[in-house]
Structures are given as C-alpha cells and as structure tokens.
PDB file of N, CA and C in Angstrom:
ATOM      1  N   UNK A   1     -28.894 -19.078 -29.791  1.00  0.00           N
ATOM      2  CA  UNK A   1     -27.522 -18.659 -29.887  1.00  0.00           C
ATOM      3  C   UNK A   1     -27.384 -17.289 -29.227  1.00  0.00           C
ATOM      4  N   UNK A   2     -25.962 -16.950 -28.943  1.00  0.00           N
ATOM      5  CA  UNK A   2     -25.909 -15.799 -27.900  1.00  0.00           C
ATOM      6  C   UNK A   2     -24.502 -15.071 -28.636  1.00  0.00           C
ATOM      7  N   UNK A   3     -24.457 -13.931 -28.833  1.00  0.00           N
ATOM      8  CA  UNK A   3     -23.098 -13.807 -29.643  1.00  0.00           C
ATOM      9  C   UNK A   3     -22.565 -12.268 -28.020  1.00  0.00           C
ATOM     10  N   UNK A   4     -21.532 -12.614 -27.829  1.00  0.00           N
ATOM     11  CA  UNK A   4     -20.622 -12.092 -26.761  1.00  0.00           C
ATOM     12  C   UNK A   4     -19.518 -11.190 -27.363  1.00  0.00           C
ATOM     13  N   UNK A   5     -19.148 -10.270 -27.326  1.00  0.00           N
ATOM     14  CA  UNK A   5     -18.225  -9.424 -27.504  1.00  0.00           C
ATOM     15  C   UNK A   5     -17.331  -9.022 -26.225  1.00  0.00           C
ATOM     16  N   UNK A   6     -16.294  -9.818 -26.457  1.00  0.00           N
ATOM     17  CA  UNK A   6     -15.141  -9.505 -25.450  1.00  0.00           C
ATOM     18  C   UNK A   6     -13.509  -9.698 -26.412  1.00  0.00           C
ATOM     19  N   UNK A   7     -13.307  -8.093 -26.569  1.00  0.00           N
ATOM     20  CA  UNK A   7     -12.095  -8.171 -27.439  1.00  0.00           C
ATOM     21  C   UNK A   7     -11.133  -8.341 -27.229  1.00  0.00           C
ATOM     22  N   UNK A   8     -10.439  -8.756 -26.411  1.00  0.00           N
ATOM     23  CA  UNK A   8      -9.346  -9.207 -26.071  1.00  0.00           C
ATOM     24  C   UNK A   8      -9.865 -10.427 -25.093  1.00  0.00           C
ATOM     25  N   UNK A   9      -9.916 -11.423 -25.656  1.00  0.00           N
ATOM     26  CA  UNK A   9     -10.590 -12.503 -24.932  1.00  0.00           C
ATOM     27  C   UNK A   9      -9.141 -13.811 -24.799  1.00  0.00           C
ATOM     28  N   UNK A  10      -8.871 -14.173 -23.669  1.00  0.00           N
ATOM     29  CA  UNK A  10      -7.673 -15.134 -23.831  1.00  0.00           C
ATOM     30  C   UNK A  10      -8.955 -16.245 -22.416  1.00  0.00           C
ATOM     31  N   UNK A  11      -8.722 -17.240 -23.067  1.00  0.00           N
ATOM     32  CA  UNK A  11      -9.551 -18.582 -22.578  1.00  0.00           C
ATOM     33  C   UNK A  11      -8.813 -18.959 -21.380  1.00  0.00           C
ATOM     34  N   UNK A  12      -7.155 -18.771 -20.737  1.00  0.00           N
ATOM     35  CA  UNK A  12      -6.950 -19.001 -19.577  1.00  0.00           C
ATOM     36  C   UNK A  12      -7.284 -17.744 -18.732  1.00  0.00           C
ATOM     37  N   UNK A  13      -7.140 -16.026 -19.078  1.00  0.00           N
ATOM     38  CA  UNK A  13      -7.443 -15.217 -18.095  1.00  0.00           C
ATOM     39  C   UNK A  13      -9.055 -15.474 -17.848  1.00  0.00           C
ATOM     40  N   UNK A  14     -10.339 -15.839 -18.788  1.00  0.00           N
ATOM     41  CA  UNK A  14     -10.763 -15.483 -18.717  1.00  0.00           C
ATOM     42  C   UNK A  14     -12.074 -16.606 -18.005  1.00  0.00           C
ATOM     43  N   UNK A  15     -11.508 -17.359 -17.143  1.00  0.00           N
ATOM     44  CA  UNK A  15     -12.053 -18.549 -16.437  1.00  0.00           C
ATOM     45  C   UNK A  15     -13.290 -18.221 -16.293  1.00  0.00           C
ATOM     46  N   UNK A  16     -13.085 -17.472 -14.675  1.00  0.00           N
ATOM     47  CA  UNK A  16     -13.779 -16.838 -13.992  1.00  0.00           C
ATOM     48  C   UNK A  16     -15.387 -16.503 -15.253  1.00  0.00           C
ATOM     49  N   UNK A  17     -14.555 -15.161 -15.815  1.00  0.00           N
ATOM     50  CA  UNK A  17     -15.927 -14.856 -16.778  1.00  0.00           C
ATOM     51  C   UNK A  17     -16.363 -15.907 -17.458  1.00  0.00           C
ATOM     52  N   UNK A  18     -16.167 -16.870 -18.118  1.00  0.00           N
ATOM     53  CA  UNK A  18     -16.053 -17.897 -18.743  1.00  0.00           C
ATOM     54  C   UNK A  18     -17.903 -18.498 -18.338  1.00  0.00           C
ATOM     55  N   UNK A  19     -17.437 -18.958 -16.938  1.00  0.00           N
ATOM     56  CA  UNK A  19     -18.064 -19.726 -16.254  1.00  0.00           C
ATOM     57  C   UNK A  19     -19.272 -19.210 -16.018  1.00  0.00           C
ATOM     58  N   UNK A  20     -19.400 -17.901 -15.780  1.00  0.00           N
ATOM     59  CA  UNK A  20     -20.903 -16.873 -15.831  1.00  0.00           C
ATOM     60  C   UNK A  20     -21.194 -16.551 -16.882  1.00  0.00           C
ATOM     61  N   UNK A  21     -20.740 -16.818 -17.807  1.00  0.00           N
ATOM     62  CA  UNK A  21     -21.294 -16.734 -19.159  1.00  0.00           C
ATOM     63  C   UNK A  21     -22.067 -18.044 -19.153  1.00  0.00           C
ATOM     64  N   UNK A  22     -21.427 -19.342 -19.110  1.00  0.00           N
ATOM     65  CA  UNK A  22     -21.887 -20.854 -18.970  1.00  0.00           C
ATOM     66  C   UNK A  22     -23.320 -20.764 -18.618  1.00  0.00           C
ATOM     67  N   UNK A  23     -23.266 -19.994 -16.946  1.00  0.00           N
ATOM     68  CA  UNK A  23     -24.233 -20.704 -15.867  1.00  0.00           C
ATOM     69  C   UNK A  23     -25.218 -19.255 -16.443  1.00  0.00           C
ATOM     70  N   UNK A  24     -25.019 -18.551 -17.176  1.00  0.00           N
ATOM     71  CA  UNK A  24     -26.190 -17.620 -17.974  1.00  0.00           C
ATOM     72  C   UNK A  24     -27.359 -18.371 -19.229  1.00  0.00           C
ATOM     73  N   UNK A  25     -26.143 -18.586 -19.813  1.00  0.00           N
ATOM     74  CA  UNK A  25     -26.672 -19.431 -21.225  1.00  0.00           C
ATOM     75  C   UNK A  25     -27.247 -20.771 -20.627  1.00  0.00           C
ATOM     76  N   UNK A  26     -26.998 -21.403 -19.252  1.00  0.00           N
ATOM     77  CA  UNK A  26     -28.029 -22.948 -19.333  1.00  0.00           C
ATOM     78  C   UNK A  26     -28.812 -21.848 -18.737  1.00  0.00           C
ATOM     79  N   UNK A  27     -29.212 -21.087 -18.059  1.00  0.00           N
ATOM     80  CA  UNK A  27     -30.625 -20.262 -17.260  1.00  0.00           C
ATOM     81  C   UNK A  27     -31.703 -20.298 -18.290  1.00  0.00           C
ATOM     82  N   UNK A  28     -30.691 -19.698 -19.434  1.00  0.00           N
ATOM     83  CA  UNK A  28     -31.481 -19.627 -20.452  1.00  0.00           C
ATOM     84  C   UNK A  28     -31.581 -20.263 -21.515  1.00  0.00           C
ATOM     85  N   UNK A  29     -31.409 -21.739 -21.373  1.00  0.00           N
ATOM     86  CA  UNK A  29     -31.716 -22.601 -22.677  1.00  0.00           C
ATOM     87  C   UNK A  29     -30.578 -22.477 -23.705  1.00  0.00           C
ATOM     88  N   UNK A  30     -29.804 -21.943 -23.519  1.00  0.00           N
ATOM     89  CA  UNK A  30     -28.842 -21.243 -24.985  1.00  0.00           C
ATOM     90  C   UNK A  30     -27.752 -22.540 -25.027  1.00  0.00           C
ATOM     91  N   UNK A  31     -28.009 -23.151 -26.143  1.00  0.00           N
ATOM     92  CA  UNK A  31     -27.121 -23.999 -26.447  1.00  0.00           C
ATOM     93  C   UNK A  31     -26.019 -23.561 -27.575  1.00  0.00           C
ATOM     94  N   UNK A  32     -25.566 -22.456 -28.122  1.00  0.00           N
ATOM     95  CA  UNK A  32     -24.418 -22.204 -28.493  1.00  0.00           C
ATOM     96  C   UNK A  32     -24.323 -20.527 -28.377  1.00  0.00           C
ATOM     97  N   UNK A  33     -22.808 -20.182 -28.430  1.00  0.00           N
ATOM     98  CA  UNK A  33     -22.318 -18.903 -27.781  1.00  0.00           C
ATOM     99  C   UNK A  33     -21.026 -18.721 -29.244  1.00  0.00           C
ATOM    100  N   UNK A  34     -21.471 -17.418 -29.169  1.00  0.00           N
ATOM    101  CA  UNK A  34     -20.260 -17.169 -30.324  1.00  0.00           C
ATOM    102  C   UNK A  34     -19.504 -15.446 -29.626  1.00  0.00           C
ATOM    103  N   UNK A  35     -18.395 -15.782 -28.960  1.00  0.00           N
ATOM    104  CA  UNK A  35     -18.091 -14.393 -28.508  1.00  0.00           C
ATOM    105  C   UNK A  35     -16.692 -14.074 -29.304  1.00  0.00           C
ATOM    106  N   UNK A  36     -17.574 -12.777 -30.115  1.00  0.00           N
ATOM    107  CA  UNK A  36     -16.464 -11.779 -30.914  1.00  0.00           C
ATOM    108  C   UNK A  36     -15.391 -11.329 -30.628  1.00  0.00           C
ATOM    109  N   UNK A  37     -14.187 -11.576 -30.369  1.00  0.00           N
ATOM    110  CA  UNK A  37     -12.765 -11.031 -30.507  1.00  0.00           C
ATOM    111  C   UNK A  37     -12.373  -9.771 -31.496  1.00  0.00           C
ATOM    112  N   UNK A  38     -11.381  -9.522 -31.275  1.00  0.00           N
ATOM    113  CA  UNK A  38     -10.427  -8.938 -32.087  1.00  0.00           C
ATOM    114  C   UNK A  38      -9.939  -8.953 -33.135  1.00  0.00           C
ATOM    115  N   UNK A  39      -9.136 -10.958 -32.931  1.00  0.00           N
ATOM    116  CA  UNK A  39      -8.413 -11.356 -33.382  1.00  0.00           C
ATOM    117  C   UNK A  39      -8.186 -12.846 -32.804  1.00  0.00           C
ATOM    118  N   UNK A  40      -8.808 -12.985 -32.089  1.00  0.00           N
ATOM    119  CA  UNK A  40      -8.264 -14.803 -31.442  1.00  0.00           C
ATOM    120  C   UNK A  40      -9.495 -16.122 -32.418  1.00  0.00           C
ATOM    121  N   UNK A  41      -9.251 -16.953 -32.511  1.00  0.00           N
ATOM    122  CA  UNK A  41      -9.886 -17.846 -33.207  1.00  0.00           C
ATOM    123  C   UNK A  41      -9.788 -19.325 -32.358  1.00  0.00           C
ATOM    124  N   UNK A  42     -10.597 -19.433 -31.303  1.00  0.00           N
ATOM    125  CA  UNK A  42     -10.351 -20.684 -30.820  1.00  0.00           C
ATOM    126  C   UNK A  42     -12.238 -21.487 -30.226  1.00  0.00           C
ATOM    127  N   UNK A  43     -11.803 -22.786 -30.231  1.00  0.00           N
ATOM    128  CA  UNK A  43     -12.858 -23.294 -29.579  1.00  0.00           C
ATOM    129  C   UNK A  43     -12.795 -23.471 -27.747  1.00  0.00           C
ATOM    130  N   UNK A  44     -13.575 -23.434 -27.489  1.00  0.00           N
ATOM    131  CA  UNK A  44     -13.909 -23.668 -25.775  1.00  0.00           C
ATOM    132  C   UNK A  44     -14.680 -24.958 -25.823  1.00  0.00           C
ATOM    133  N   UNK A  45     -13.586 -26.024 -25.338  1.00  0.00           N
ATOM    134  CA  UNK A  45     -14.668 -27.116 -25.084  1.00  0.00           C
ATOM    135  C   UNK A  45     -15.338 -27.017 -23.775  1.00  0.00           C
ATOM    136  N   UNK A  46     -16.790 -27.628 -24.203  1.00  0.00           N
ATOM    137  CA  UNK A  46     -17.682 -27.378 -23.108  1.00  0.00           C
ATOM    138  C   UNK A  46     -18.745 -28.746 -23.469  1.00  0.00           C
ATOM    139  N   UNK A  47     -19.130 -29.543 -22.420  1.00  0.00           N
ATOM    140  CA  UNK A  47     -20.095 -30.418 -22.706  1.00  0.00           C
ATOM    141  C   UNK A  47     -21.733 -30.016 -22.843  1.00  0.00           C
ATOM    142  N   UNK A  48     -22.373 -29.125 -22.189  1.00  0.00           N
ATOM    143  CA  UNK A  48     -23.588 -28.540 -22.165  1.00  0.00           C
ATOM    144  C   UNK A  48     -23.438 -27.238 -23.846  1.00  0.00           C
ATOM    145  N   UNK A  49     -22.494 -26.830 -23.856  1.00  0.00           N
ATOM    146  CA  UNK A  49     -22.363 -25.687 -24.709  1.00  0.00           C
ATOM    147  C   UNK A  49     -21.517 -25.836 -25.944  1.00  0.00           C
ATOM    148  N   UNK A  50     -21.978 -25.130 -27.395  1.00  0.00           N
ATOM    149  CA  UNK A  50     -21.042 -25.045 -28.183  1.00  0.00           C
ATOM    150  C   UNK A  50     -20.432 -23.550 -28.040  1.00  0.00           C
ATOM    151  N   UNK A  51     -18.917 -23.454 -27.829  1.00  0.00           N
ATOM    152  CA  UNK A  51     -18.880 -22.071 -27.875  1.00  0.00           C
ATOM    153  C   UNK A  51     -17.761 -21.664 -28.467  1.00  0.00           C
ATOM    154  N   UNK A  52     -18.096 -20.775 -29.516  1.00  0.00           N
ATOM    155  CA  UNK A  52     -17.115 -20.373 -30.488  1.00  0.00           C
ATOM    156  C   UNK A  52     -16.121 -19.056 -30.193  1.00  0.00           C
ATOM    157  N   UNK A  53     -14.777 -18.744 -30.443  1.00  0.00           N
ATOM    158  CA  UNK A  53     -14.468 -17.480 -30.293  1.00  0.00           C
ATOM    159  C   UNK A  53     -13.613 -17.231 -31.506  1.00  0.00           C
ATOM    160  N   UNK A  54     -14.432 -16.227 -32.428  1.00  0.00           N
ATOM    161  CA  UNK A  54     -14.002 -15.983 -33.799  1.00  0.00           C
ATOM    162  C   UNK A  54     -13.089 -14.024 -33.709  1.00  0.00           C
ATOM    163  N   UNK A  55     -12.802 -14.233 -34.665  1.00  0.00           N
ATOM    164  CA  UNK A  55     -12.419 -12.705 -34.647  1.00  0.00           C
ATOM    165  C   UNK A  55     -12.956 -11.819 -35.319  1.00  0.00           C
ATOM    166  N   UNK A  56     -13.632 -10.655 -34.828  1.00  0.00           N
ATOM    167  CA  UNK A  56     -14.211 -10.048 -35.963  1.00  0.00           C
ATOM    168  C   UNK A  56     -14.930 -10.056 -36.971  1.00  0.00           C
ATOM    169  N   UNK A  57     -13.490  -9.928 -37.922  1.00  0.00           N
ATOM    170  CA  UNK A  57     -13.614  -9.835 -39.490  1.00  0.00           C
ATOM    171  C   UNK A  57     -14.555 -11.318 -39.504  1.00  0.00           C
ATOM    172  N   UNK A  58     -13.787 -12.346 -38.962  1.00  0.00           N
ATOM    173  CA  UNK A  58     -14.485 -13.493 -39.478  1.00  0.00           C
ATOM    174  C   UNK A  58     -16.261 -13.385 -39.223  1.00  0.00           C
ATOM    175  N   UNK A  59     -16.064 -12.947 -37.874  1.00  0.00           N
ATOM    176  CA  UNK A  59     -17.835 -13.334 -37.556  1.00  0.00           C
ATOM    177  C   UNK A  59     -18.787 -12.268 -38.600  1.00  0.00           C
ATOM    178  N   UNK A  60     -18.028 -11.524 -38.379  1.00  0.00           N
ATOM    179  CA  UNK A  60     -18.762 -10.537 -39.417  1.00  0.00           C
ATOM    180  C   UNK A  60     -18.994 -10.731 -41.150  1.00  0.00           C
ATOM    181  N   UNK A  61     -18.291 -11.906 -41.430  1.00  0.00           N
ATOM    182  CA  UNK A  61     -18.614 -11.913 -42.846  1.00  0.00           C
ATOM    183  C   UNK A  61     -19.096 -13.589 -42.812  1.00  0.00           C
ATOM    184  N   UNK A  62     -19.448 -13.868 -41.901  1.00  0.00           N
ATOM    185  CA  UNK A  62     -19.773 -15.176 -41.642  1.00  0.00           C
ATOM    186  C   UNK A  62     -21.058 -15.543 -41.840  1.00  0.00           C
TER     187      UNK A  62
END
C-alpha cells in the first residue's frame, strides 16, 4: 500500500498526475493507494489498482 497526500485533490483536474501515480505503483508492485485529502471522499476506479481518496480526519482515525 502507498498512502499519497494531495490536498486538494479533484479526480478530473488531476488526470495527468493520476496516471504517474498508476505507472509508479505497477513499477512497484503496489496494489492499493490511499491518497489523503482535505476533505474529498471518493473512489478512483482502476482495474490494476485499488485507490482510495479519503479526507484526513477520516484516514487518520482509520
């Protein structure tokens, strides 16, 4: 697992980065990604990857 911190994270600006995060985590075997927000709470579907984007508070008491 790989936990990512990008706080203001919106899943359409953030394609581009998105995708080098992807082609990082298969380099390296990493089959799930949890990148820390702010405040957004969504899933990224991905077939190779599980990848979570929680907010904060949540990941932190998680």
């Amino acid at each position: 697992m790989a936990i990512v911190s990008i706080p203001f994270f919106n899943s359409t600006m953030m394609q581009s980065q998105l995708k080098k995060i992807k082609k990082t985590a298969l380099e390296y075997n990493i089959k799930e990604i949890n990148i820390v927000t702010v405040s957004n709470n969504e899933t990224v579907k991905s077939k190779e990857l599980q990848i979570n984007v929680l907010p904060f508070y949540e990941w932190a008491l998680g």
